[in-house]
N, C-alpha and C. Protein backbone atom coordinates (compact mmCIF):
# COMPACT_ATOMS: atom_id res chain seq x y z
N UNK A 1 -61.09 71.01 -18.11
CA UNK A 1 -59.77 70.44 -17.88
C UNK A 1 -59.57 69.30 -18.87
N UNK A 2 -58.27 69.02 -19.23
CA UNK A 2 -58.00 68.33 -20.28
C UNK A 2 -57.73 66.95 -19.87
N UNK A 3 -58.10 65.53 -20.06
CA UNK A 3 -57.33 64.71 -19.62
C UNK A 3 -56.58 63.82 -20.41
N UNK A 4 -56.02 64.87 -21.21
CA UNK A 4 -54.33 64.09 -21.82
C UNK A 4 -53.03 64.45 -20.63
N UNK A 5 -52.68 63.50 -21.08
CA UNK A 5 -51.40 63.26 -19.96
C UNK A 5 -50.26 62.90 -20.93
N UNK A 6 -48.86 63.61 -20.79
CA UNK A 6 -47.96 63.52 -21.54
C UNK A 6 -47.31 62.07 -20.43
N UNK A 7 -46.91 61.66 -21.97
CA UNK A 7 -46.40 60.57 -21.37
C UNK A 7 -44.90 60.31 -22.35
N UNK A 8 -44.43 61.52 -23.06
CA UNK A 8 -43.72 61.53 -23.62
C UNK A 8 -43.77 61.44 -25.00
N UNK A 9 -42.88 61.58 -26.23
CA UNK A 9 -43.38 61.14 -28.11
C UNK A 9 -42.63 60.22 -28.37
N UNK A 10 -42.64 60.31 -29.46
CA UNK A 10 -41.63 59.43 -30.48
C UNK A 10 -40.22 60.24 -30.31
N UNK A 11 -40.09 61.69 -30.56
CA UNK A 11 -39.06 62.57 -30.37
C UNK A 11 -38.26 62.33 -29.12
N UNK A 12 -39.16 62.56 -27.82
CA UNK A 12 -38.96 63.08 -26.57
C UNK A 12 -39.24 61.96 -25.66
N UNK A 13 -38.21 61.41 -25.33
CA UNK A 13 -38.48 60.09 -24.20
C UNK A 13 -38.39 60.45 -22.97
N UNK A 14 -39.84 60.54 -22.49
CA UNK A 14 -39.63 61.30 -20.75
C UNK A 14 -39.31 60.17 -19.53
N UNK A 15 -38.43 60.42 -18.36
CA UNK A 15 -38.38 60.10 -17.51
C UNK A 15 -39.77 59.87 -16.75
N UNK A 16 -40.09 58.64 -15.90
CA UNK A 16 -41.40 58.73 -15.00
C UNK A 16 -41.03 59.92 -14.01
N UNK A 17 -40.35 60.17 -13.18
CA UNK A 17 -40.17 61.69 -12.61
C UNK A 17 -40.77 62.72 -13.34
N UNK A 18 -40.32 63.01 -14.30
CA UNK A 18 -40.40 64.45 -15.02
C UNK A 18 -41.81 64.26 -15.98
N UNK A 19 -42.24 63.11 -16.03
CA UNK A 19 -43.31 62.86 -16.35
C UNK A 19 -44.68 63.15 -15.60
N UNK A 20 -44.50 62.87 -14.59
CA UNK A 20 -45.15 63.29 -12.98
C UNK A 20 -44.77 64.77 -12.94
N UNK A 21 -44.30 65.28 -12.93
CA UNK A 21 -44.17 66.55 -12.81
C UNK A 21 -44.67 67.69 -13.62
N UNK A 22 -44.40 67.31 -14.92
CA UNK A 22 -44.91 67.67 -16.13
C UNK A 22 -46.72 67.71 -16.08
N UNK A 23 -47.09 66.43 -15.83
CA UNK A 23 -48.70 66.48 -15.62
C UNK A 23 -49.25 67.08 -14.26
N UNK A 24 -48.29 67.38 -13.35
CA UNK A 24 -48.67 67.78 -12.39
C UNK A 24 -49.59 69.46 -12.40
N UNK A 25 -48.05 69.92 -13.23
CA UNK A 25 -47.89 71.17 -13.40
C UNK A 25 -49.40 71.54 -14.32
N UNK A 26 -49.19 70.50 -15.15
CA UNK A 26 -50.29 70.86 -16.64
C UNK A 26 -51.69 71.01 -15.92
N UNK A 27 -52.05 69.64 -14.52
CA UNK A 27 -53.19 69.22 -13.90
C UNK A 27 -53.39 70.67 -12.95
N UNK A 28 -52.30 71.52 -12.26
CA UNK A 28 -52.52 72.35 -11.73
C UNK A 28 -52.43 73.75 -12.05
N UNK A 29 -52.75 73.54 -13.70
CA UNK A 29 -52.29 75.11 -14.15
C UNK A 29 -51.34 76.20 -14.01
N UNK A 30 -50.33 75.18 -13.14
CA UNK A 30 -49.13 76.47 -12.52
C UNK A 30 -47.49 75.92 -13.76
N UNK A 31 -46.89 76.80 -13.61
CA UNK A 31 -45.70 76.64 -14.11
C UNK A 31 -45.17 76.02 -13.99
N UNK A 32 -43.69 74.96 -14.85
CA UNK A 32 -43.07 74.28 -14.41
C UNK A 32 -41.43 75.03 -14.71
N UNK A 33 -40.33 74.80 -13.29
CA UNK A 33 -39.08 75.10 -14.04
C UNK A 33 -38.30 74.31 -14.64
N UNK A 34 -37.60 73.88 -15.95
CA UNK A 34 -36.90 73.15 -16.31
C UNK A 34 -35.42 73.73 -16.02
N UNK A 35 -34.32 72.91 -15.91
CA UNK A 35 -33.15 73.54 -15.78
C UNK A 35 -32.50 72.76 -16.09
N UNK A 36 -31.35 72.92 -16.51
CA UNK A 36 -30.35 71.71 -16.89
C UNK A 36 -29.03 72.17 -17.36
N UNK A 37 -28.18 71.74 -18.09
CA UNK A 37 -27.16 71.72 -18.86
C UNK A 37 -27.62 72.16 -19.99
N UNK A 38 -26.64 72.84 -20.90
CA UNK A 38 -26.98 73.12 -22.48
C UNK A 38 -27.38 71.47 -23.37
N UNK A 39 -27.98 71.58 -24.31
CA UNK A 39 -28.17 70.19 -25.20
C UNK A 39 -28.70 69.12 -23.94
N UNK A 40 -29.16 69.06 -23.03
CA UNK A 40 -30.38 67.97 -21.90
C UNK A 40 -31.82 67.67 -22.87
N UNK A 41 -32.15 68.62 -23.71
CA UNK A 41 -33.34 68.27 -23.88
C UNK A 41 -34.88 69.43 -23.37
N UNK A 42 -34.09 70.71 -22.85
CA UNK A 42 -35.08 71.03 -22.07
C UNK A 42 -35.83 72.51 -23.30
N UNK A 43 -35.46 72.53 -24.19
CA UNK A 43 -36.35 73.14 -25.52
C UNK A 43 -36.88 72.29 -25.90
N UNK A 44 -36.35 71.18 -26.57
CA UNK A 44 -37.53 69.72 -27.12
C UNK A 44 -38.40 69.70 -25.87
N UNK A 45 -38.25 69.54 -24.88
CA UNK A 45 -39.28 69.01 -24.09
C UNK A 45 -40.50 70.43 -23.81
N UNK A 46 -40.25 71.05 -23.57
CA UNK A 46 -41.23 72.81 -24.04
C UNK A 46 -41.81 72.39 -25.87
N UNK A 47 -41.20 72.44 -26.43
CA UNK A 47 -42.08 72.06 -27.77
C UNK A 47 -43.30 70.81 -27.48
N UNK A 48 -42.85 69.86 -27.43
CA UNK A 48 -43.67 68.29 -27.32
C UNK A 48 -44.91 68.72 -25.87
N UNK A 49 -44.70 69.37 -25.22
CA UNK A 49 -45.81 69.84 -24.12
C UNK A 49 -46.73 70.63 -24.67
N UNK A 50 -46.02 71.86 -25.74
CA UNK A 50 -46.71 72.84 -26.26
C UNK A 50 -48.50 72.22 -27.07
């Protein structure tokens, strides 16, 4: 198991919510859903996790 924890980049400024969630997902090997509006951010944020 890895223990990097996204905490967001230079690019991609994460919310503490979605930040928590994000490592949750990563810490529990399961999927996460993003959803949003068009242009939110939710392809940049799939890249910067990748």
């Amino acid at each position: 198991m890895s223990d990097q924890r996204f905490s967001g980049t230079d690019r991609y400024v994460a919310t503490e919510d979605l930040t928590t969630a994000v490592n949750a997902a990563v810490t529990l090997g399961r999927p996460i859903l993003i959803k949003g509006e068009p242009g939110t951010g939710k392809t940049q944020l799939a890249e910067e996790i990748a």
